[in-house]
Protein backbone atom coordinates (compact mmCIF):
# COMPACT_ATOMS: atom_id res chain seq x y z
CA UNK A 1 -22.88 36.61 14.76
CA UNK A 2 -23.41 32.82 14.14
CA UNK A 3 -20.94 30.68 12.99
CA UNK A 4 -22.45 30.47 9.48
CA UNK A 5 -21.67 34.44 9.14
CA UNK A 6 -17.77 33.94 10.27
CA UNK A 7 -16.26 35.14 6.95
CA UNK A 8 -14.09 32.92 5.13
CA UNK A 9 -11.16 34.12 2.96
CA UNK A 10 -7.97 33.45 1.58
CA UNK A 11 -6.89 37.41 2.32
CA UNK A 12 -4.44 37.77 4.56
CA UNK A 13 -6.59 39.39 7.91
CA UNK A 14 -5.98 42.79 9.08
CA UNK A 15 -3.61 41.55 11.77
CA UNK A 16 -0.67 42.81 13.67
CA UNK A 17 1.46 40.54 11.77
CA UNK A 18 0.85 37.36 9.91
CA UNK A 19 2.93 34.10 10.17
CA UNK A 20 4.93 32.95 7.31
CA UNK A 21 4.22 29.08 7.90
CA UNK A 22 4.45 26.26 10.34
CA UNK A 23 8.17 25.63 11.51
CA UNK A 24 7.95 22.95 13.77
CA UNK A 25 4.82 20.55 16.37
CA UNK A 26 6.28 18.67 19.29
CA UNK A 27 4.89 16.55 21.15
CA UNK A 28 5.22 14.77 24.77
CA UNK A 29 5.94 11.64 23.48
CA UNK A 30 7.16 8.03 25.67
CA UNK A 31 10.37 6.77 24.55
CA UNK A 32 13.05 6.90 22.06
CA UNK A 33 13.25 3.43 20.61
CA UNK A 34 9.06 3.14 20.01
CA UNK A 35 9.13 7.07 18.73
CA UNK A 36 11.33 6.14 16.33
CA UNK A 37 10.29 2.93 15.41
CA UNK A 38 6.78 4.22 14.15
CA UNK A 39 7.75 8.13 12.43
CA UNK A 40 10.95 7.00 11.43
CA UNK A 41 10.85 2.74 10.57
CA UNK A 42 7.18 2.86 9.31
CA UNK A 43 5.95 6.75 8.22
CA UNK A 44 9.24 7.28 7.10
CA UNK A 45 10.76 10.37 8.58
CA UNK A 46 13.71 10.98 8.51
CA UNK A 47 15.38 11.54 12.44
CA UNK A 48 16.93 14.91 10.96
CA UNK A 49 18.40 16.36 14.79
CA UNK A 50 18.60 14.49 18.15
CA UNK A 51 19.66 16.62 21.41
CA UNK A 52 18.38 17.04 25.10
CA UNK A 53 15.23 18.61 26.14
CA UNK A 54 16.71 22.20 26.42
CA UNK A 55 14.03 22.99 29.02
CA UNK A 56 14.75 19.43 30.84
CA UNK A 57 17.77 18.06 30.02
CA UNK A 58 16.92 14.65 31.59
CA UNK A 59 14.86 13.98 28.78
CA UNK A 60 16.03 13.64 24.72
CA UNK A 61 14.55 15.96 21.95
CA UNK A 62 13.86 14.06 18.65
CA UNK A 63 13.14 16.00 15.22
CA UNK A 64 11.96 14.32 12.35
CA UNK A 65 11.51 15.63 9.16
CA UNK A 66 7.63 14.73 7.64
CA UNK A 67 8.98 15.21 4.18
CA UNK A 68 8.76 18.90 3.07
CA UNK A 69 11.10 20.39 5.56
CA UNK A 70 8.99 20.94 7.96
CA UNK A 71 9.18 19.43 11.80
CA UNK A 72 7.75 17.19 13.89
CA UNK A 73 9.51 16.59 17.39
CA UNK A 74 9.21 14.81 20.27
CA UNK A 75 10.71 15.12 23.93
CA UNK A 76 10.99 11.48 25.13
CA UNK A 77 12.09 9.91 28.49
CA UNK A 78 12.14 6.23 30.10
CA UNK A 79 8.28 6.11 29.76
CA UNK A 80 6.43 2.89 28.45
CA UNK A 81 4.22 3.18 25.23
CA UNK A 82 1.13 2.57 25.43
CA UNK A 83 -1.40 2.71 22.56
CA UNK A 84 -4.74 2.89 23.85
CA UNK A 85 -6.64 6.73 22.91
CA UNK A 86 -5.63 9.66 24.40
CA UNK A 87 -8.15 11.70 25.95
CA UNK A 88 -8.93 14.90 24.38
CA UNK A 89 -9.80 18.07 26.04
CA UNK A 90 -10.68 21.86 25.14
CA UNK A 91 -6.82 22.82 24.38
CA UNK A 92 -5.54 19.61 23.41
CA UNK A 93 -4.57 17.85 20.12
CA UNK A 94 -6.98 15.81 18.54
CA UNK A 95 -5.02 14.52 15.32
CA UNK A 96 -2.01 15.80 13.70
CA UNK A 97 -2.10 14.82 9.58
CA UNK A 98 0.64 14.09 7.17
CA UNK A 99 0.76 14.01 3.49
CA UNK A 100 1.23 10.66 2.05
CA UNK A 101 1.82 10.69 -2.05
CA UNK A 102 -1.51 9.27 -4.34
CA UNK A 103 0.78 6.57 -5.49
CA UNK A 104 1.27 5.27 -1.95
CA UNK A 105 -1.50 5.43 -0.51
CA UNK A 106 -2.70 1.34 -0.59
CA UNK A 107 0.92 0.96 0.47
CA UNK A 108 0.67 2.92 3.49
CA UNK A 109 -2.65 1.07 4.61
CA UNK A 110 -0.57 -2.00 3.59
CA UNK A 111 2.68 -1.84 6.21
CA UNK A 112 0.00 -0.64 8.60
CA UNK A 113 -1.75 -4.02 8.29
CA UNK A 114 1.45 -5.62 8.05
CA UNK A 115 2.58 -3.91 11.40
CA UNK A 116 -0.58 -5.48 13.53
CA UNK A 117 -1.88 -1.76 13.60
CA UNK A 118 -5.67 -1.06 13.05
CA UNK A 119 -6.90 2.41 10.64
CA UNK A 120 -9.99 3.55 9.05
CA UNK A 121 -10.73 5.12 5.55
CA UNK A 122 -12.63 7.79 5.26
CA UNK A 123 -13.71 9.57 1.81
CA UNK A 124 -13.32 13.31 2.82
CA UNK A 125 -14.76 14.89 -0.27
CA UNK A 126 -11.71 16.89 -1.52
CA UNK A 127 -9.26 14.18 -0.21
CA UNK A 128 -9.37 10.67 1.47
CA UNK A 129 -8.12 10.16 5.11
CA UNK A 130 -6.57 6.59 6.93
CA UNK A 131 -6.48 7.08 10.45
CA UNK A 132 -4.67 5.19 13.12
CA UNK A 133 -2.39 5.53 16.16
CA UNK A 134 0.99 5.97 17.13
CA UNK A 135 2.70 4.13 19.50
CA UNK A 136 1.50 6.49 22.34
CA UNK A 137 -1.89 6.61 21.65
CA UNK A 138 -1.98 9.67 19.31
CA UNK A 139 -4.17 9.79 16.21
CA UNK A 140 -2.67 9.94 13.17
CA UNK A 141 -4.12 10.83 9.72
CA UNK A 142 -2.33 10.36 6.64
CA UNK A 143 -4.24 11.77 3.79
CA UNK A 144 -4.20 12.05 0.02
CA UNK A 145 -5.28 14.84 -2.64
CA UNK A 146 -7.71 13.70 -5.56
CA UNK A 147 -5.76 16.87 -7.11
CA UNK A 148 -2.33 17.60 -7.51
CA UNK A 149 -2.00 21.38 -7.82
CA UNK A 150 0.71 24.07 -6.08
CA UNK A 151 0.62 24.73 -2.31
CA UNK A 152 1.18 28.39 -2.63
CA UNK A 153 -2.01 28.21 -4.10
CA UNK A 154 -4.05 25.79 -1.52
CA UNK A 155 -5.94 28.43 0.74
CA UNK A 156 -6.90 30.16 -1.97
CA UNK A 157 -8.84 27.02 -4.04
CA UNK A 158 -9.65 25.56 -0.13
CA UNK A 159 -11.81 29.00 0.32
CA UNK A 160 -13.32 28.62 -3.06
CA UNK A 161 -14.46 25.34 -2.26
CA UNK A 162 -15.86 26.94 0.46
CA UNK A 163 -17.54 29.45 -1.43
CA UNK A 164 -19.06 26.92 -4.08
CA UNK A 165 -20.18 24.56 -1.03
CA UNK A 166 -21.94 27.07 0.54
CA UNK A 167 -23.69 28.09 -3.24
CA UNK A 168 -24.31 24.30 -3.71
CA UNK A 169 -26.09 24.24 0.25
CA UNK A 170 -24.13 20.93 0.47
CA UNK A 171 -23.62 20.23 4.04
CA UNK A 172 -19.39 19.65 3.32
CA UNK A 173 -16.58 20.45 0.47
CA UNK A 174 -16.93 17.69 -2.02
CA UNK A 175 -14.78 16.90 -4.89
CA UNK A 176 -16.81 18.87 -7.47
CA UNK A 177 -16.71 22.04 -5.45
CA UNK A 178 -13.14 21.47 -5.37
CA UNK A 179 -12.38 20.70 -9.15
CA UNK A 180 -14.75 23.48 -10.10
CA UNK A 181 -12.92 25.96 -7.60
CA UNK A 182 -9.87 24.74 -9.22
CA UNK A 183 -11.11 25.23 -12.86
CA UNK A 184 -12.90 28.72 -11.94
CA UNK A 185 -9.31 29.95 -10.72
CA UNK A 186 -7.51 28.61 -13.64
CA UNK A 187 -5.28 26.64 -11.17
CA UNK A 188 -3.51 23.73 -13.27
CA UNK A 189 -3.71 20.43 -11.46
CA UNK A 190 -3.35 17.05 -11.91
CA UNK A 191 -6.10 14.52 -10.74
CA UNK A 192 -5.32 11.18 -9.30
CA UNK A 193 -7.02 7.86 -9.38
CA UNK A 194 -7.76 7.26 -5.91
CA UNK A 195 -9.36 4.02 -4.93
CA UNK A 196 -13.33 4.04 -3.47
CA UNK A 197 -13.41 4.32 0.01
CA UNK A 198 -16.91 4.25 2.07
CA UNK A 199 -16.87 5.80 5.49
CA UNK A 200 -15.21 4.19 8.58
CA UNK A 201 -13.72 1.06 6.49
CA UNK A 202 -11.55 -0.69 8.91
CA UNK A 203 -10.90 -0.67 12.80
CA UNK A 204 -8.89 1.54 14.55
C-alpha cells in the first residue's frame, strides 16, 4: 500500500476503543519564572494548577489552561532557558499549535515583535500559521481559521477537504476545497477577513 492509498475518514476506525479527546501535553520545560513569563504573560494562559512533579518531587508541575479547557503543562526545575532550536528526532515533538482568535491575530504578531521575539507567516490554505519559539527553544504555532464553524464538526469538513483536494489533484487543502467541503456538508460558518500573508514572511 502507498501512502496515497492510506484511507482517510472522519469514521470512527474499527478500534478497540476510541479516545474521547486530548486532556492534557506536558512538556520538559527549564524554569518557572521564564515558563510562565511566555504561556502565561504573553500567550495568555491562564496558570490554572501548580504542584510538584509527582514522579520527581524536586521539580514543580505547571498547568496552564490554552483557552478551551484543555492542558498544557510543564515540569520545571533550576534549569537556564535557552532559546536556540531544539533538535528533533523520530519520536519527538516538532511543534505544538494553539488557537489564536481571527480578531487577534496582527495583535499576536504584534507583542511578539514587541517582546524582541522573531516568527514567520505562513498562508496554510485552510488557515494561516505564525511560528516562533518559546523560551526553551520549542516551536510554537499559533494559527487562525479563514472559517468559523463548530468543532464537533472539524474532522468531518477536514476529511472533505481532503476528499475535494485529492478530486482537484492540488498538491495541498486550499481554502476553496475547504469552503466548498463546508458548503457541500451544509456546515454553517462564518468567514473571516484574514490579512495576505506570502510564505516564510519574517525571521524566526
Amino acid at each position: 500500500m502507498t501512502e496515497e492509498d492510506l484511507p482517510v475518514s472522519a469514521a470512527k476506525p474499527d478500534s478497540p476503543f476510541h479516545t474521547s479527546g486530548v486532556d492534557h501535553i506536558t512538556v520538559w520545560g527549564s524554569n518557572a519564572e521564564a515558563t510562565i513569563e511566555f504561556y502565561r504573560d504573553l500567550l495568555g494562559m491562564p496558570l490554572v494548577l501548580r504542584q510538584p512533579n509527582l514522579d520527581d518531587p524536586s521539580q514543580t508541575h505547571l498547568f496552564f489552561d490554552a483557552g478551551d479547557g484543555r492542558i498544557v503543562t510543564f515540569f520545571v526545575g533550576d534549569r537556564s532557558s535557552n532559546r536556540r532550536p531544539q533538535p528533533t528526532q523520530v519520536g519527538g515533538v516538532h511543534h505544538l499549535a494553539f488557537k489564536v482568535p481571527p480578531e487577534e491575530f496582527e495583535d499576536a504578531a504584534e507583542a511578539l515583535e514587541e517582546d524582541g521575539r522573531g516568527y514567520n507567516l505562513f498562508d496554510r490554505g485552510i488557515f494561516v500559521s505564525l511560528y516562533t519559539r518559546d523560551n526553551d527553544g520549542l516551536m510554537i504555532e499559533l494559527s487562525t481559521d479563514r472559517y468559523s464553524y463548530p468543532d464537533r464538526r472539524r474532522g468531518e469538513v477536514l476529511a472533505k477537504a481532503q476528499e475535494l483536494r485529492e478530486e482537484d489533484g492540488a498538491e495541498y487543502a486550499e481554502d476553496h476545497h475547504l469552503r466548498q467541503a463546508l458548503e457541500e456538508l451544509d456546515v454553517e460558518y462564518t468567514e473571516h477577513d484574514l490579512p495576505d500573508v506570502r510564505s516564510g514572511v519574517g525571521g524566526l
